[in-house]
PDB file of N, CA and C in Angstrom:
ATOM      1  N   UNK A   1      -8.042  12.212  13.997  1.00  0.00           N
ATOM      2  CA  UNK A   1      -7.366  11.056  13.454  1.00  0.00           C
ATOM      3  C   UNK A   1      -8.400   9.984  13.103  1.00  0.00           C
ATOM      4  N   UNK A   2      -8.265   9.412  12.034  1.00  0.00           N
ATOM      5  CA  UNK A   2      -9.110   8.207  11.729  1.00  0.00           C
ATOM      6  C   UNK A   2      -8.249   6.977  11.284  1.00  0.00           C
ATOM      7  N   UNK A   3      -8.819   6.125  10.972  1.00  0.00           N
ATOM      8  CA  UNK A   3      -8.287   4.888  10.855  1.00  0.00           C
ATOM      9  C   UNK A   3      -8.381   4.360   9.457  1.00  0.00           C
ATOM     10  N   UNK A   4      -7.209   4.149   8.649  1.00  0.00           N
ATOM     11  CA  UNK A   4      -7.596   3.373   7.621  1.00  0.00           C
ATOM     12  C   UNK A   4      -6.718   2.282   7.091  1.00  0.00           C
ATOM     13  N   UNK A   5      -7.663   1.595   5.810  1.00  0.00           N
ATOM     14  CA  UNK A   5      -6.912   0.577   5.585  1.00  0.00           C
ATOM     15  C   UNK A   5      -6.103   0.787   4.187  1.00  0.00           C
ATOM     16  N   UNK A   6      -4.703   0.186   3.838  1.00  0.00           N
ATOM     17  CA  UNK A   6      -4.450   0.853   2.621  1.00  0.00           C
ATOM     18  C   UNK A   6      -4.197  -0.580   2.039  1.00  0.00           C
ATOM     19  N   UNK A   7      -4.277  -0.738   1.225  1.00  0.00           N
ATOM     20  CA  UNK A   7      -4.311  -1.822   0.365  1.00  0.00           C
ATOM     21  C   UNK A   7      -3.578  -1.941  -1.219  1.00  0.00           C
ATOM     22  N   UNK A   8      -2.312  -1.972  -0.924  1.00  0.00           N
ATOM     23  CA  UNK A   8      -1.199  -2.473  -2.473  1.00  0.00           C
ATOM     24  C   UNK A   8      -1.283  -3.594  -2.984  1.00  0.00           C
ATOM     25  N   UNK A   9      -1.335  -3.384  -4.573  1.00  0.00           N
ATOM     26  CA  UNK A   9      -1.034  -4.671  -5.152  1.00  0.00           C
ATOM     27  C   UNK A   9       0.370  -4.477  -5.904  1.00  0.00           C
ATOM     28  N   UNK A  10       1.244  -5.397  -5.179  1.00  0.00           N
ATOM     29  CA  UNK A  10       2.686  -5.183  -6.013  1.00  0.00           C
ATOM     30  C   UNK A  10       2.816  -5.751  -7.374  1.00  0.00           C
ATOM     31  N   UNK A  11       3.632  -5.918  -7.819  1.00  0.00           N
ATOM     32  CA  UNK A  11       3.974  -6.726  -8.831  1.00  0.00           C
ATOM     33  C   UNK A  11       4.395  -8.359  -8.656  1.00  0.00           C
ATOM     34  N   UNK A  12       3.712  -9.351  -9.403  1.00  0.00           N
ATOM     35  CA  UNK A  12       3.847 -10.688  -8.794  1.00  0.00           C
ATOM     36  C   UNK A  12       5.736 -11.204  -8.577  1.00  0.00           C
ATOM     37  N   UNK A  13       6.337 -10.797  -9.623  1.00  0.00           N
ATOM     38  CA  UNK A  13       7.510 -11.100  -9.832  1.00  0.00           C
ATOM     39  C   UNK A  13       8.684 -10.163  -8.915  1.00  0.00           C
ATOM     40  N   UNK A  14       8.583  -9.628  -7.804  1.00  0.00           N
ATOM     41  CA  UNK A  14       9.135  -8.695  -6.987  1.00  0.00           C
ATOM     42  C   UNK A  14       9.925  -9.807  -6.174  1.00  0.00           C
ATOM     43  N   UNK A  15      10.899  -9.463  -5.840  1.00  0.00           N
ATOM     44  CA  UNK A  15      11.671 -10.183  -4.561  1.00  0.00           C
ATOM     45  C   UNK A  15      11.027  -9.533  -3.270  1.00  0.00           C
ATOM     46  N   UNK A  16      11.391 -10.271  -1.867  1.00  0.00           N
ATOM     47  CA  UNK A  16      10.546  -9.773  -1.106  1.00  0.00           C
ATOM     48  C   UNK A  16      11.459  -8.705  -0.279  1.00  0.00           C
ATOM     49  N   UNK A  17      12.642  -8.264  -0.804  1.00  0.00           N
ATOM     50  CA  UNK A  17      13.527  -7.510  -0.355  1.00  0.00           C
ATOM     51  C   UNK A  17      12.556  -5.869  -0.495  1.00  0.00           C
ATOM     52  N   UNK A  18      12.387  -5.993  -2.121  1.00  0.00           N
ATOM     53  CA  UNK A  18      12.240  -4.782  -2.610  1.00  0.00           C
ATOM     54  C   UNK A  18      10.727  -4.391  -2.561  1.00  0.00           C
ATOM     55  N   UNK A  19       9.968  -5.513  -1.960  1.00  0.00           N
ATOM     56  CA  UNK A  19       8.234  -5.203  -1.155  1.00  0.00           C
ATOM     57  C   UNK A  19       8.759  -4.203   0.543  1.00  0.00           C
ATOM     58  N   UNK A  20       9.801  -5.082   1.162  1.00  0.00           N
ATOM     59  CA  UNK A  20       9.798  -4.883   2.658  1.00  0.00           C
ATOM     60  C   UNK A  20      10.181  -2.917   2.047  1.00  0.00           C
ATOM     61  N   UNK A  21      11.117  -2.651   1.116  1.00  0.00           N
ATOM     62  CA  UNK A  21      11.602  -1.592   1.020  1.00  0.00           C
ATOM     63  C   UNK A  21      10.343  -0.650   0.886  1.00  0.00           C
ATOM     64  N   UNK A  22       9.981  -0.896   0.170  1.00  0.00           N
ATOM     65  CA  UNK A  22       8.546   0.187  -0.474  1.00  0.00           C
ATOM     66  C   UNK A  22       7.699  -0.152   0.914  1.00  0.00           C
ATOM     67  N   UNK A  23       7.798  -0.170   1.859  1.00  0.00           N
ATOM     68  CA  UNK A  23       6.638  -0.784   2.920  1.00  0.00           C
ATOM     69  C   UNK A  23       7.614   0.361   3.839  1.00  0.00           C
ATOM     70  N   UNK A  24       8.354  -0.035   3.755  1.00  0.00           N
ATOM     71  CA  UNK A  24       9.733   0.820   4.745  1.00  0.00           C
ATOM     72  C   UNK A  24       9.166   2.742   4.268  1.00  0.00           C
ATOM     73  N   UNK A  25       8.940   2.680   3.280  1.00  0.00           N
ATOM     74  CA  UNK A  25       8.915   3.816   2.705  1.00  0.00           C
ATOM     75  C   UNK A  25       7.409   4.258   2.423  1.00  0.00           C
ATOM     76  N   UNK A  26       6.612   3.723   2.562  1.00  0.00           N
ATOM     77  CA  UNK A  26       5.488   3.999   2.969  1.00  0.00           C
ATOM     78  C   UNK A  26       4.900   4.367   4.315  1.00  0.00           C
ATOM     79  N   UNK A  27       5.499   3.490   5.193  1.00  0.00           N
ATOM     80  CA  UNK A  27       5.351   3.693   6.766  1.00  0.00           C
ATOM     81  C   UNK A  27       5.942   4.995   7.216  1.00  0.00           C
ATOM     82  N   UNK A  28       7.414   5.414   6.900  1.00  0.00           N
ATOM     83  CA  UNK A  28       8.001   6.863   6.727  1.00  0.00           C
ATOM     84  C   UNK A  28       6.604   7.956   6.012  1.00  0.00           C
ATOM     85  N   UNK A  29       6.227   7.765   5.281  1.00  0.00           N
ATOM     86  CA  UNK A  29       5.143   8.544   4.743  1.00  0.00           C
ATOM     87  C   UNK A  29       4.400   8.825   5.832  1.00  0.00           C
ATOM     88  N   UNK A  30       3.820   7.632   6.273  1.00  0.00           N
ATOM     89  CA  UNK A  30       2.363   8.080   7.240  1.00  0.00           C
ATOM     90  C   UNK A  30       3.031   8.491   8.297  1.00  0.00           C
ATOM     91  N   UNK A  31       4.237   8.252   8.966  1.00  0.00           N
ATOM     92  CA  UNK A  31       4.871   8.829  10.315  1.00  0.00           C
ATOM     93  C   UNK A  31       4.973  10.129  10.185  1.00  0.00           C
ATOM     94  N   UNK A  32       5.556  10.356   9.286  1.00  0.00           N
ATOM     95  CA  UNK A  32       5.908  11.983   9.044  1.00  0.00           C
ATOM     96  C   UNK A  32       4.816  12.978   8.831  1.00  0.00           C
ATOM     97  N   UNK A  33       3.873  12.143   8.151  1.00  0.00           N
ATOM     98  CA  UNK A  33       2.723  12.825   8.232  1.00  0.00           C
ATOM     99  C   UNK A  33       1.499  12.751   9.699  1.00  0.00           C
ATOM    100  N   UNK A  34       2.363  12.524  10.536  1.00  0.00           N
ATOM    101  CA  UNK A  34       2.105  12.493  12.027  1.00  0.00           C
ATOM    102  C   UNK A  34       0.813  11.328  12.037  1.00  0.00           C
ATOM    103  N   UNK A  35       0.908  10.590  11.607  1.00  0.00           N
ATOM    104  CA  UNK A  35       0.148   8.729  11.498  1.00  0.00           C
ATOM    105  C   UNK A  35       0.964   8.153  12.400  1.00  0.00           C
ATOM    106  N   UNK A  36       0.220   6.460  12.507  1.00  0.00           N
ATOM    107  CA  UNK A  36       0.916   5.534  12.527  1.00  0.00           C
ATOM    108  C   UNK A  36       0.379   4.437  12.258  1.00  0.00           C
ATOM    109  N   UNK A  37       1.379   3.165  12.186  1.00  0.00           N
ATOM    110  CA  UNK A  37       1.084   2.330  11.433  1.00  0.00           C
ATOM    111  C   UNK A  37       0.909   1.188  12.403  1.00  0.00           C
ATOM    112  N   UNK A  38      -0.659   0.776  12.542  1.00  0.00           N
ATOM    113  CA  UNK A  38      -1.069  -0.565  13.920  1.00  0.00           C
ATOM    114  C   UNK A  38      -1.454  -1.538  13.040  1.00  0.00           C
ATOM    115  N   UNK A  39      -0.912  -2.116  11.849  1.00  0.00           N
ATOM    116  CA  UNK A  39      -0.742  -3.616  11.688  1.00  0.00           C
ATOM    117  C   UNK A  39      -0.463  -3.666  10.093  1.00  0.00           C
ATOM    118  N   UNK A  40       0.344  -4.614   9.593  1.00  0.00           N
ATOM    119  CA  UNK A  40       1.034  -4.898   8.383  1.00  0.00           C
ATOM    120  C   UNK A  40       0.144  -6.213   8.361  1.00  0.00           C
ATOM    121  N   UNK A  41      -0.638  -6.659   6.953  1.00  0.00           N
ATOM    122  CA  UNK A  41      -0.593  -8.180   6.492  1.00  0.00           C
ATOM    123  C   UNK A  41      -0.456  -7.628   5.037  1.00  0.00           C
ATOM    124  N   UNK A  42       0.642  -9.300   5.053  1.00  0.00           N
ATOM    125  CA  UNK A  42       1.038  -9.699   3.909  1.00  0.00           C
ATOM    126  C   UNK A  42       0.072 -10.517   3.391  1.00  0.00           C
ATOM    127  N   UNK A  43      -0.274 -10.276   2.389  1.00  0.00           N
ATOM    128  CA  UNK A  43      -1.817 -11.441   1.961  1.00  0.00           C
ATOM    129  C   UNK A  43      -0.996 -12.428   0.579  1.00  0.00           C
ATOM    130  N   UNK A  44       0.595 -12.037   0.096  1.00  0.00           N
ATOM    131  CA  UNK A  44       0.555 -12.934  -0.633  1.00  0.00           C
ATOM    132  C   UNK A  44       0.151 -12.919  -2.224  1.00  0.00           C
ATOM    133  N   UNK A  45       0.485 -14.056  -3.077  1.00  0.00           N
ATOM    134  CA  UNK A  45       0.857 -13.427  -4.238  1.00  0.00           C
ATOM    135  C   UNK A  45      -0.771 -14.269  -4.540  1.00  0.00           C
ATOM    136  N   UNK A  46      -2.033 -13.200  -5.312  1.00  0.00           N
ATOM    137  CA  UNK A  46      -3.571 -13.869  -5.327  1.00  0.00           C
ATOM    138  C   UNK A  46      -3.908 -13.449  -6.755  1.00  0.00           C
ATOM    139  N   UNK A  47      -4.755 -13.929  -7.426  1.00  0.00           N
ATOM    140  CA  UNK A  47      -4.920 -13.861  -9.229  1.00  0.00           C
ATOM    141  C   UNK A  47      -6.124 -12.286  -8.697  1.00  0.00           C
ATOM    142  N   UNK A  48      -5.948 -11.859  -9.799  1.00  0.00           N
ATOM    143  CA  UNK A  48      -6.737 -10.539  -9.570  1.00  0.00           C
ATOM    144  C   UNK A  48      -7.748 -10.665 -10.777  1.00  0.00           C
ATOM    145  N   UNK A  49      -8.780 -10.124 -10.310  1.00  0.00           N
ATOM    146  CA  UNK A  49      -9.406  -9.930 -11.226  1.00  0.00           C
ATOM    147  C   UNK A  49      -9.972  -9.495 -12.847  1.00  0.00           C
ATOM    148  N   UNK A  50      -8.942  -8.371 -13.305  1.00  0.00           N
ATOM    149  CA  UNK A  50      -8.254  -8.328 -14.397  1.00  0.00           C
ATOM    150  C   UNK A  50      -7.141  -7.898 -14.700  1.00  0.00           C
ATOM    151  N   UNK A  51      -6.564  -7.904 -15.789  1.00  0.00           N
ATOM    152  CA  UNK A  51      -5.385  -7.926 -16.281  1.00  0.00           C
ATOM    153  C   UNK A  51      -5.039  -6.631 -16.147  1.00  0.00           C
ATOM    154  N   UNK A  52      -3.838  -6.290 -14.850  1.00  0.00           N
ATOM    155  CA  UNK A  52      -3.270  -4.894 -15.270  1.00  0.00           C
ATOM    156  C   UNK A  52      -1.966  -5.057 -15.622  1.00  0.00           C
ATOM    157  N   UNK A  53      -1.337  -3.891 -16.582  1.00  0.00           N
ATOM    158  CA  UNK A  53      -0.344  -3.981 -17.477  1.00  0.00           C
ATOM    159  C   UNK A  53       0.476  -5.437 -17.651  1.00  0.00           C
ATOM    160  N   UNK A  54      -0.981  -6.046 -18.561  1.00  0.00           N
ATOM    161  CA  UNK A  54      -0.728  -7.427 -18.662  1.00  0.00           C
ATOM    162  C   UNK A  54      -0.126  -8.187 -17.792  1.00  0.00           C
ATOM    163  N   UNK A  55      -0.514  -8.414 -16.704  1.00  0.00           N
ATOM    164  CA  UNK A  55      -0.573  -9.276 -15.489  1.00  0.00           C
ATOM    165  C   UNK A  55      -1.637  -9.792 -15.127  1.00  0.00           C
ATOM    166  N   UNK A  56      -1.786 -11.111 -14.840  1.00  0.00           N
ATOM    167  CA  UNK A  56      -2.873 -11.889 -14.334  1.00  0.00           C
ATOM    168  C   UNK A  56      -2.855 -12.048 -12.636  1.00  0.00           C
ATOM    169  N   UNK A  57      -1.850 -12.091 -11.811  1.00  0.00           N
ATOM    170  CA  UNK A  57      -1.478 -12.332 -10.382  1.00  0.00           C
ATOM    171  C   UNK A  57      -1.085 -10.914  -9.858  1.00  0.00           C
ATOM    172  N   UNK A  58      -1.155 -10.355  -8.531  1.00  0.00           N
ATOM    173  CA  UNK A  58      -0.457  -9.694  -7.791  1.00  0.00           C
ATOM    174  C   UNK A  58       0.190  -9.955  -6.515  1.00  0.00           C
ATOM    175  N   UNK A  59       0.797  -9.552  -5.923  1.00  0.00           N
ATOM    176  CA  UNK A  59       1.402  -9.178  -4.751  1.00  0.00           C
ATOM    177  C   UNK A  59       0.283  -8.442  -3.722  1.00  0.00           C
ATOM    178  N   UNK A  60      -0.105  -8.942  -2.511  1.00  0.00           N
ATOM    179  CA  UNK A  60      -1.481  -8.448  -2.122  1.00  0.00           C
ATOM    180  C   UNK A  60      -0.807  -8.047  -0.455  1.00  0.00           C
ATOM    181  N   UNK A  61      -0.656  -6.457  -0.466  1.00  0.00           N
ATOM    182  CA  UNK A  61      -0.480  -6.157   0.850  1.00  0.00           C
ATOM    183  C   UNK A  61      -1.166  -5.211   1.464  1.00  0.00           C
ATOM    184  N   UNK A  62      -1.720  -5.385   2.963  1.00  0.00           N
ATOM    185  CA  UNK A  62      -2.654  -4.353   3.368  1.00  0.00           C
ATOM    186  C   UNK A  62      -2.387  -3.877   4.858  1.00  0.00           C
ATOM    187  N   UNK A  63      -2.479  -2.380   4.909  1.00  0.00           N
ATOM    188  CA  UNK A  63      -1.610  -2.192   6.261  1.00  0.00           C
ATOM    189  C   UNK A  63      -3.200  -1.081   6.928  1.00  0.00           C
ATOM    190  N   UNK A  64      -2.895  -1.291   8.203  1.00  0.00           N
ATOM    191  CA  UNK A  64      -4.080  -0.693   8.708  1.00  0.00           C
ATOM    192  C   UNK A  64      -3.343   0.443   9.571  1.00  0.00           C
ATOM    193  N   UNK A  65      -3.938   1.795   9.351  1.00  0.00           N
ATOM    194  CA  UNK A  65      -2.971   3.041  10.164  1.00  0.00           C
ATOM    195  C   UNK A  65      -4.274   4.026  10.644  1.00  0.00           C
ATOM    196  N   UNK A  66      -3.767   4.691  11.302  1.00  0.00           N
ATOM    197  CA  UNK A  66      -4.370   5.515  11.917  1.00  0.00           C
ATOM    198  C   UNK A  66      -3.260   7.168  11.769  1.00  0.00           C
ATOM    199  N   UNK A  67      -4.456   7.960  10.843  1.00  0.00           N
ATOM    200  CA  UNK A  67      -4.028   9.278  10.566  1.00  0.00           C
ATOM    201  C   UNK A  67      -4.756  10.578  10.484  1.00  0.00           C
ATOM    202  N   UNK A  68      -4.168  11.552  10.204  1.00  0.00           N
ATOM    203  CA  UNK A  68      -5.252  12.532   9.120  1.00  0.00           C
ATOM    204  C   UNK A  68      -5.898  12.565   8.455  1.00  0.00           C
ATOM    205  N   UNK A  69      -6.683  12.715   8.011  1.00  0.00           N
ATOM    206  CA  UNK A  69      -7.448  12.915   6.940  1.00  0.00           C
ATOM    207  C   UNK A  69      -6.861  13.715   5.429  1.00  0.00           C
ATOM    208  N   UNK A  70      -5.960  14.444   5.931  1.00  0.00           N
ATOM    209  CA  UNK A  70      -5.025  15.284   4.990  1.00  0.00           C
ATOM    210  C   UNK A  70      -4.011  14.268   4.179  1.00  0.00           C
ATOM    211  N   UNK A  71      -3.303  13.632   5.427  1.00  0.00           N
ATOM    212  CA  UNK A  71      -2.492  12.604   4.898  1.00  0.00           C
ATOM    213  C   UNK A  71      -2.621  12.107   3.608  1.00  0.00           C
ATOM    214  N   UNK A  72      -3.841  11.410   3.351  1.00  0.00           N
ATOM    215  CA  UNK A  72      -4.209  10.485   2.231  1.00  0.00           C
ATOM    216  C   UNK A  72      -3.738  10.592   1.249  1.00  0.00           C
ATOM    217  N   UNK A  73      -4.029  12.528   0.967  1.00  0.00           N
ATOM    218  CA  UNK A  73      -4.021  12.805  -0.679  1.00  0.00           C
ATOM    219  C   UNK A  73      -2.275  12.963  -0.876  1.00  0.00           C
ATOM    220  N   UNK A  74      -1.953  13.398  -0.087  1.00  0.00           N
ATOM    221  CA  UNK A  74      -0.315  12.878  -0.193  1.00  0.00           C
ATOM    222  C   UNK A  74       0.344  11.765  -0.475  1.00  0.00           C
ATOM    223  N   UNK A  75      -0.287  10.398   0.911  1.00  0.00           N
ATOM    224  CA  UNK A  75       0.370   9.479   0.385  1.00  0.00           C
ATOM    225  C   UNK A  75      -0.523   8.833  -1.160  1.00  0.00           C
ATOM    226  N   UNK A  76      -2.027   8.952  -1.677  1.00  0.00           N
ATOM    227  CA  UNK A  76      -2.041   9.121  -2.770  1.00  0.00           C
ATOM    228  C   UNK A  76      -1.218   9.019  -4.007  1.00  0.00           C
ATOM    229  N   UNK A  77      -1.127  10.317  -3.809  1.00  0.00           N
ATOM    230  CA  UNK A  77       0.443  11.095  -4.952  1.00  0.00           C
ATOM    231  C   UNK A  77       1.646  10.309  -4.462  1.00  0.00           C
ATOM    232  N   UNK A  78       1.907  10.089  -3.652  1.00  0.00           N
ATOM    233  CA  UNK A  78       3.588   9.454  -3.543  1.00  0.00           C
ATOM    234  C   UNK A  78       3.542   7.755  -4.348  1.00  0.00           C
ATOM    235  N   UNK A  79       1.871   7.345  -3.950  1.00  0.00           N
ATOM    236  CA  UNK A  79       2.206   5.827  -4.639  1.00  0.00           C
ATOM    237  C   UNK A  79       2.128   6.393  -6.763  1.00  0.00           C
ATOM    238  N   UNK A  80       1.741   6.978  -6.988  1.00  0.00           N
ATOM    239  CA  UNK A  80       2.132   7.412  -7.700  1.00  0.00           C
ATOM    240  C   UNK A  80       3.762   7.515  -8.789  1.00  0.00           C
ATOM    241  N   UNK A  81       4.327   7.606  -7.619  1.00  0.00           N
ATOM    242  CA  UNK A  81       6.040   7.508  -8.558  1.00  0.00           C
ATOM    243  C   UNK A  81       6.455   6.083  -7.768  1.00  0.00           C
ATOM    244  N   UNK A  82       6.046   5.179  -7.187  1.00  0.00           N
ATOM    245  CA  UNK A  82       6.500   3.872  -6.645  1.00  0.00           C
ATOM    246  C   UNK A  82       5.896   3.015  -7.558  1.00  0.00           C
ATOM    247  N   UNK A  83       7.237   2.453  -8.581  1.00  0.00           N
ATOM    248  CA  UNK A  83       6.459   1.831  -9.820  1.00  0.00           C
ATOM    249  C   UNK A  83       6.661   0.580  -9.342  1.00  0.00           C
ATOM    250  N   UNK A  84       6.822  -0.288  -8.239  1.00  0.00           N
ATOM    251  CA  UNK A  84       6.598  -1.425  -7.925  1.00  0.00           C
ATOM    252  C   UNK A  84       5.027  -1.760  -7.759  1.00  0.00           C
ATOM    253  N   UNK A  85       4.649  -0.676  -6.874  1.00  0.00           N
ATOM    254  CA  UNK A  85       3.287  -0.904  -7.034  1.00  0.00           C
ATOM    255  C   UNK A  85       1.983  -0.711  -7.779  1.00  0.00           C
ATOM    256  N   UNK A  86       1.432  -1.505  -8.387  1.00  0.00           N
ATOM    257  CA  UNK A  86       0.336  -1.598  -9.755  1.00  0.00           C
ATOM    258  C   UNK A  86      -0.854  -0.895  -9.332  1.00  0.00           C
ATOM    259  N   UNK A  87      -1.412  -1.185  -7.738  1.00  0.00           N
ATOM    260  CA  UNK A  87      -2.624  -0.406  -7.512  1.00  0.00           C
ATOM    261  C   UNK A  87      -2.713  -0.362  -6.427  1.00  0.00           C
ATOM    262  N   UNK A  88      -2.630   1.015  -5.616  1.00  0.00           N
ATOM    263  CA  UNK A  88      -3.438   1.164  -4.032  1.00  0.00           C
ATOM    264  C   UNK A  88      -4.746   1.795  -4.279  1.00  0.00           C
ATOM    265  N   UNK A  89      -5.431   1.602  -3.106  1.00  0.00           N
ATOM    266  CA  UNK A  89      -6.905   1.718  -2.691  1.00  0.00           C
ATOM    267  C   UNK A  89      -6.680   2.456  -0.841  1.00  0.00           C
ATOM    268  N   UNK A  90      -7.033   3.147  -0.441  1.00  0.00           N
ATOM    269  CA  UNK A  90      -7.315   3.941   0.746  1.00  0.00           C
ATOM    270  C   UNK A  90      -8.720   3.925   0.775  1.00  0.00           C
ATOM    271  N   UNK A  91      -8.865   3.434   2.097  1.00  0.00           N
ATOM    272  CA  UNK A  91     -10.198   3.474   2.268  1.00  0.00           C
ATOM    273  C   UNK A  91     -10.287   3.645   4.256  1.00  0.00           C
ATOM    274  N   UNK A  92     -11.683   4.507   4.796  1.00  0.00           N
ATOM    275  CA  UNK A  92     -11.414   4.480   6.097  1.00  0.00           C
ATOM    276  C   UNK A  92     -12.660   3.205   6.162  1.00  0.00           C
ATOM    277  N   UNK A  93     -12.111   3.094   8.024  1.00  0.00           N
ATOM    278  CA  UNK A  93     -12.827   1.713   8.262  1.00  0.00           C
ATOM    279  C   UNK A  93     -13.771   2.715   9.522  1.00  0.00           C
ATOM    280  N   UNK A  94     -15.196   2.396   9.490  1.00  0.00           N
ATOM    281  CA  UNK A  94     -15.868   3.021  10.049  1.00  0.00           C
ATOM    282  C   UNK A  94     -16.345   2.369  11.180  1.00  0.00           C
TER     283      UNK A  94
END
């Protein structure tokens, strides 16, 4: 098991109903994939660096878990069809 950090940028204009949901459904991801999830921050809506699908701001959330190594490329692919979110990053913390 290792530890990592995953890092979403939502969409700035999201209610915070439909962030908690996709978070709900991400955390199901890493559980099932025998993870778990030791801390949620909300970082808040921060100007990004460039413009993705013409957006200047995101939604900045980063959750720190502890999993597989296998896991990743799964949850990977799953952010994939979650079109709330514009960009994750997985990265382990060493």
């Amino acid at each position: 098991m290792r530890t990592y950090e995953i890092i979403m940028i939502f969409q700035p204009d999201l209610e915070e109903s439909v962030v908690n949901e996709v978070l709900e459904k991400v955390n199901g991801w890493i559980t099932a994939a025998g993870g778990t999830v030791d801390k949620t921050d909300m970082w808040g809506k921060k100007r990004m660096a460039y413009e993705i699908q013409k957006v200047r701001d995101g939604n900045y959330v980063m959750i720190t878990s502890t999993m597989p190594p296998t896991a990743t490329n799964e949850l990977t692919n799953n952010f994939r069809f979650v079109e709330p979110v514009m960009r994750s990053m997985i990265s382990v913390i060493e």
